[in-house]
Protein backbone atom coordinates (compact mmCIF):
# COMPACT_ATOMS: atom_id res chain seq x y z
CA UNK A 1 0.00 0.00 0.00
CA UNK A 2 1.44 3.52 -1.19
CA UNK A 3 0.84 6.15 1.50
CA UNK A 4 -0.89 9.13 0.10
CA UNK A 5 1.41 12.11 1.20
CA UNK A 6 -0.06 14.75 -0.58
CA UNK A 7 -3.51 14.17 1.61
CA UNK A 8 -1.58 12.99 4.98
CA UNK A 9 0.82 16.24 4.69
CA UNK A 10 -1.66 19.08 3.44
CA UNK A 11 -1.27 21.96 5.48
CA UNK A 12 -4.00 24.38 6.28
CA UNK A 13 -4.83 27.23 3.46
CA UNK A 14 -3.21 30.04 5.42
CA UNK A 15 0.08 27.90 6.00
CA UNK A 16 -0.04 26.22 2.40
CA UNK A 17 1.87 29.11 0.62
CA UNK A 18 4.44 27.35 -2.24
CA UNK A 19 8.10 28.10 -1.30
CA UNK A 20 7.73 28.90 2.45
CA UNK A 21 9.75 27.48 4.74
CA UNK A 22 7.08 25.55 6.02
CA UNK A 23 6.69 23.95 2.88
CA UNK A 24 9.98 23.06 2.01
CA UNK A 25 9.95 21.27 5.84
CA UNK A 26 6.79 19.20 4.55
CA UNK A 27 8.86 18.65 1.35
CA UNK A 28 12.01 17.26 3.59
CA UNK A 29 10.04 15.41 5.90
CA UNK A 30 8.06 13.82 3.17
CA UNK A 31 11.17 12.78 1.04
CA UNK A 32 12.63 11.18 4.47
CA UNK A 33 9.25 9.10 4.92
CA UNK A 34 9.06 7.95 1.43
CA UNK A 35 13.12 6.53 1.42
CA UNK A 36 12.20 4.99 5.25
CA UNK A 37 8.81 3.03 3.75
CA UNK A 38 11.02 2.29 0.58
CA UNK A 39 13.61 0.89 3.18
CA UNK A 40 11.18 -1.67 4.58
CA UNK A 41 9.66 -2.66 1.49
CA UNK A 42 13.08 -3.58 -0.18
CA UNK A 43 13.01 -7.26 1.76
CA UNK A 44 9.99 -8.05 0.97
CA UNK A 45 10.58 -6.53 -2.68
CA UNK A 46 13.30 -8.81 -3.14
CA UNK A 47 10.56 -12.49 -2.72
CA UNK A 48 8.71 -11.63 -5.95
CA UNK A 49 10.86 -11.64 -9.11
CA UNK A 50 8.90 -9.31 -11.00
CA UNK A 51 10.35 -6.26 -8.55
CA UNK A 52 13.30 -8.02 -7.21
CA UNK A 53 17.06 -6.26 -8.34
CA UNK A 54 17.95 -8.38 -11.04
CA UNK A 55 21.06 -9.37 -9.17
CA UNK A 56 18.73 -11.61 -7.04
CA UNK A 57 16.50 -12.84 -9.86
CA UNK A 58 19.46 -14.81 -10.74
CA UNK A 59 19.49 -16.36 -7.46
CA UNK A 60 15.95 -17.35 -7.88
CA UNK A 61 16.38 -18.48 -11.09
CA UNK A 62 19.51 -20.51 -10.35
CA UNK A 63 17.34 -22.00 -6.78
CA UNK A 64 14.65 -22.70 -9.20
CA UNK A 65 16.47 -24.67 -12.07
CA UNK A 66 16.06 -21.61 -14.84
CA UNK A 67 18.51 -20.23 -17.23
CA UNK A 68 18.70 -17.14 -18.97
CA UNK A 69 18.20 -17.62 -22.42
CA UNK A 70 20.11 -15.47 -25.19
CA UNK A 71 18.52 -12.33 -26.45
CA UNK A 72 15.78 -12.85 -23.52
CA UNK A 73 13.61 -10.09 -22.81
CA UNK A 74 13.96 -9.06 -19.04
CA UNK A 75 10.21 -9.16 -18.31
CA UNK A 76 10.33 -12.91 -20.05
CA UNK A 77 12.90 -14.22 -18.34
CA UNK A 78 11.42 -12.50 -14.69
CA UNK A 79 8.01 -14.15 -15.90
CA UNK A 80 9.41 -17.78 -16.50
CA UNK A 81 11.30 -17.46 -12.73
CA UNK A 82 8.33 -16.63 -11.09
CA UNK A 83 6.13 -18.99 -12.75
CA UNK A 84 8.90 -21.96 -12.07
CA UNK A 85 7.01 -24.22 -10.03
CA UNK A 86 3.74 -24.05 -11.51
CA UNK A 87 5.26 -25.01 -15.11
CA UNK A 88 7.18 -27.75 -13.46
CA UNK A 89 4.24 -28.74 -12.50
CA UNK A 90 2.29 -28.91 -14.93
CA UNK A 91 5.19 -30.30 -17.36
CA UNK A 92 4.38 -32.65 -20.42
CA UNK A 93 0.14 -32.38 -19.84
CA UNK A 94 -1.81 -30.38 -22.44
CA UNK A 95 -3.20 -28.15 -19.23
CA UNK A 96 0.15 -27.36 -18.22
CA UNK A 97 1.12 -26.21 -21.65
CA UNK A 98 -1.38 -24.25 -22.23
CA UNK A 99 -1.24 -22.12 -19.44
CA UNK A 100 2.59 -21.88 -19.84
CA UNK A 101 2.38 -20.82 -23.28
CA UNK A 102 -0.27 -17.91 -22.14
CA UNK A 103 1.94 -16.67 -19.65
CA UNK A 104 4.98 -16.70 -21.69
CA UNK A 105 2.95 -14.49 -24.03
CA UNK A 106 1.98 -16.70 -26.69
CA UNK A 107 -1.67 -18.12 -25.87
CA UNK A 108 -1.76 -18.76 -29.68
CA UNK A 109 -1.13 -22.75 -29.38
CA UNK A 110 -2.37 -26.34 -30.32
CA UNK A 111 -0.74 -29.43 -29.16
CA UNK A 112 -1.74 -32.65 -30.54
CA UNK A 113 -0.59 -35.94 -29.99
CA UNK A 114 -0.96 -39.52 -31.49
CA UNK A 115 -1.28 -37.82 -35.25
CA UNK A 116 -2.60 -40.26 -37.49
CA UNK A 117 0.36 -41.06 -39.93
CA UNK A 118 2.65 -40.46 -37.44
CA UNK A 119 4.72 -41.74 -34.91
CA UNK A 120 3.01 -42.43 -32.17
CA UNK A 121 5.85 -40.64 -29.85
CA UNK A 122 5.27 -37.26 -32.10
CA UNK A 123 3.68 -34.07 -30.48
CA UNK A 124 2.51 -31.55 -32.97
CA UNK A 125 3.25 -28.02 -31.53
CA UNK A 126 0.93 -25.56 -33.97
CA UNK A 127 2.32 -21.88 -33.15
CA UNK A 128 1.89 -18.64 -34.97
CA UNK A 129 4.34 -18.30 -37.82
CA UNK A 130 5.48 -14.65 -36.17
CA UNK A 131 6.07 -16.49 -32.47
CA UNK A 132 7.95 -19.19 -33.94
CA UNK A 133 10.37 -17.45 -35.57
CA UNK A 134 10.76 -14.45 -32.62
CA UNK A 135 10.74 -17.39 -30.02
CA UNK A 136 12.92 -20.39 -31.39
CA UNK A 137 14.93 -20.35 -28.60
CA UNK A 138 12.54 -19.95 -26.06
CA UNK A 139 10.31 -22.72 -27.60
CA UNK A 140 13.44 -25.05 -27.57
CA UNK A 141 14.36 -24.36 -24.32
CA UNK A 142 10.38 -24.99 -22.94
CA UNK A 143 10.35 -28.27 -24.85
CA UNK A 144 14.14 -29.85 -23.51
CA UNK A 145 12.85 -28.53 -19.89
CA UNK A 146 9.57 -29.32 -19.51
CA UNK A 147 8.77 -31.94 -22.40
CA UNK A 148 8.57 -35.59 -21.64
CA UNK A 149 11.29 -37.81 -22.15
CA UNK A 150 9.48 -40.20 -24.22
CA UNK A 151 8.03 -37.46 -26.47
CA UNK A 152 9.62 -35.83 -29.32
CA UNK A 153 8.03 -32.51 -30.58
CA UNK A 154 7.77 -31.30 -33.71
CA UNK A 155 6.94 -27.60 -35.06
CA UNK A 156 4.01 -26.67 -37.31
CA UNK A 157 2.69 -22.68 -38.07
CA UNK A 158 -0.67 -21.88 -38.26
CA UNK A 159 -2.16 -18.45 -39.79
CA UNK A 160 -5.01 -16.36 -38.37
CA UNK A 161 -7.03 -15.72 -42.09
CA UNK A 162 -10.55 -13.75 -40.99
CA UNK A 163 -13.31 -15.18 -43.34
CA UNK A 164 -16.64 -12.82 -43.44
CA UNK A 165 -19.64 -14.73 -44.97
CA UNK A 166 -22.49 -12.30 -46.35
CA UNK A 167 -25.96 -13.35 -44.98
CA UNK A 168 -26.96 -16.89 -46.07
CA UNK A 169 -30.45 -16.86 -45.48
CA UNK A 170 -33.46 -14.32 -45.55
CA UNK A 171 -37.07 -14.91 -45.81
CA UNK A 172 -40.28 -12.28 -44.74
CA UNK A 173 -43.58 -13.01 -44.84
CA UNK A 174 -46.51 -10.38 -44.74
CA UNK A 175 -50.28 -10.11 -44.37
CA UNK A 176 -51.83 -7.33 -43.87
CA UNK A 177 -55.74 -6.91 -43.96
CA UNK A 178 -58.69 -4.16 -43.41
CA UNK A 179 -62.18 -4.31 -42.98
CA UNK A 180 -64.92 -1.45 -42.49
CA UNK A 181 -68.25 -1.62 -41.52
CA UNK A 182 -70.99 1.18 -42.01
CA UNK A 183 -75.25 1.30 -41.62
CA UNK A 184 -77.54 4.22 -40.49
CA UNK A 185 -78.05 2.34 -37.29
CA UNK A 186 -73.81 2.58 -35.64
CA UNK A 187 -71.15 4.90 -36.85
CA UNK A 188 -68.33 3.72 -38.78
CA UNK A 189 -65.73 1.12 -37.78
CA UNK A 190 -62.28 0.20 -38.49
CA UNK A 191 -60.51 -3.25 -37.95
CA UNK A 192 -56.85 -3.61 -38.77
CA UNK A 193 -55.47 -6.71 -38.90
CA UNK A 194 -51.60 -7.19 -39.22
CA UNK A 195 -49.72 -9.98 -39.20
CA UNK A 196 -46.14 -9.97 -39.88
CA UNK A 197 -43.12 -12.94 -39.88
CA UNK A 198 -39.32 -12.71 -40.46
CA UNK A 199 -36.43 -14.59 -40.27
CA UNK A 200 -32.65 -13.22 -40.92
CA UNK A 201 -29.25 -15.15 -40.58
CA UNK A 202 -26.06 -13.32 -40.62
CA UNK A 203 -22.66 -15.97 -40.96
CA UNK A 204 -19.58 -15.06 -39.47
CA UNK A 205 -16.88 -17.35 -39.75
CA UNK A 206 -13.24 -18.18 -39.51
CA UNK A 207 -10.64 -20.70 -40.56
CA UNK A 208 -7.45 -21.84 -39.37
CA UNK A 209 -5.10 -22.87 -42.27
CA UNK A 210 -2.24 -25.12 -41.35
C-alpha cells in the first residue's frame, strides 16, 4: 500500500503558501518518509521476481532450475522465474502447456498428440508463424525442460485468415388486412389486422489454415 502524502501532509490554506519554509519542511520530511517506507519494502521486494534487483532474480532463477536464455527479454525471463514451479508442475500435460504458453505471451497454441500417420511418440506443436520465428529459442528451451522424455516434438505454423460470410439466409412473410363496416343504425368502424413474420441469418466465420 502507497501512503498518500499529498492528503496525509496538506497543510491548512493560510500555512499552504508554495516556497515557504514551512513547505519546504513538509517537502524534507516527506522525502525522508518515502526513502524509510522504501527501506522496509526492499526485503519483501526482493521475494517476488517481477520487482526483485535483477542481481537476485538470478538467485531465484539458479534456486529454481532456470537459465537465462540469449537475447531474452527481461520481463520474459522474470516471468518464467516466477512462474517456475507451476510449469514444473504442470510439465508434459496439455493443461500445463497451455497455461505456460499464455503466460509466456503466446496463448496462440495447439498441441496434438498420437497424429494419425505419425509416430506415435510425435507431439505436434501448432504456433503462430510470427512467435515461432521471434521465439525459437525460447520454444526449444520450454520443450528440452519441460517436455517428456518419451516425447519428441515437432513444429508446425498456423495463420489467423478472418473469413466474413455475407448473410446466407433471408425470408419475410406479410399479411396485412382491413375491414370497415358502415349502416344508419352505428357509426363507422375500423378493424386492422396485421400480421407480420421474419427470419434473418447473418454468418460469421473463420478458418485456421495449417
Amino acid at each position: 500500500m502507497k501512503p498518500e502524502w499529498d492528503s496525509l501532509t496538506k497543510l491548512p490554506y493560510w500555512l499552504a503558501r508554495q516556497g515557504s519554509e514551512l513547505d519546504k519542511l513538509r517537502k524534507g520530511a516527506v522525502r525522508f518518509w518515502q526513502r524509510f517506507v522504501d527501506m522496509l519494502a526492499f526485503p519483501a521486494k526482493q521475494l517476488d521476481p517481477m520487482t526483485a534487483e535483477l542481481e537476485f532474480v538470478h538467485l531465484l532463477a539458479w534456486e529454481r532450475d532456470i537459465e537465462q536464455i540469449p537475447n531474452e527479454t527481461e520481463q520474459l525471463y522474470r516471468t518464467r522465474v516466477k512462474y517456475a514451479l507451476k510449469f514444473a508442475q504442470g510439465a508434459g500435460s496439455k493443461t500445463g502447456w497451455y497455461y505456460m504458453f499464455k503466460k509466456l505471451g503466446t496463448p496462440w497454441i495447439t498441441i496434438d498428440e498420437r497424429v494419425s500417420e505419425t509416430d506415435w511418440d510425435v507431439v505436434s506443436l501448432q504456433l503462430l508463424d510470427s512467435d515461432l520465428a521471434d521465439r525459437a529459442g525460447l520454444i526449444d528451451n520450454i520443450c528440452r525442460q519441460y517436455g517428456r522424455t518419451t516425447r519428441r516434438y515437432q513444429f508446425d505454423t498456423i495463420a489467423s485468415m478472418p473469413l466474413i460470410a455475407p448473410p446466407n439466409d433471408f425470408a419475410l412473410d406479410s399479411l396485412t388486412g382491413m375491414a370497415r363496416l358502415s349502416s344508419d343504425m352505428q357509426p363507422a368502424i375500423g378493424l386492422g389486422l396485421m400480421d407480420n413474420e421474419s427470419h434473418f441469418v447473418v454468418a460469421k466465420k473463420s478458418q485456421l489454415i495449417s
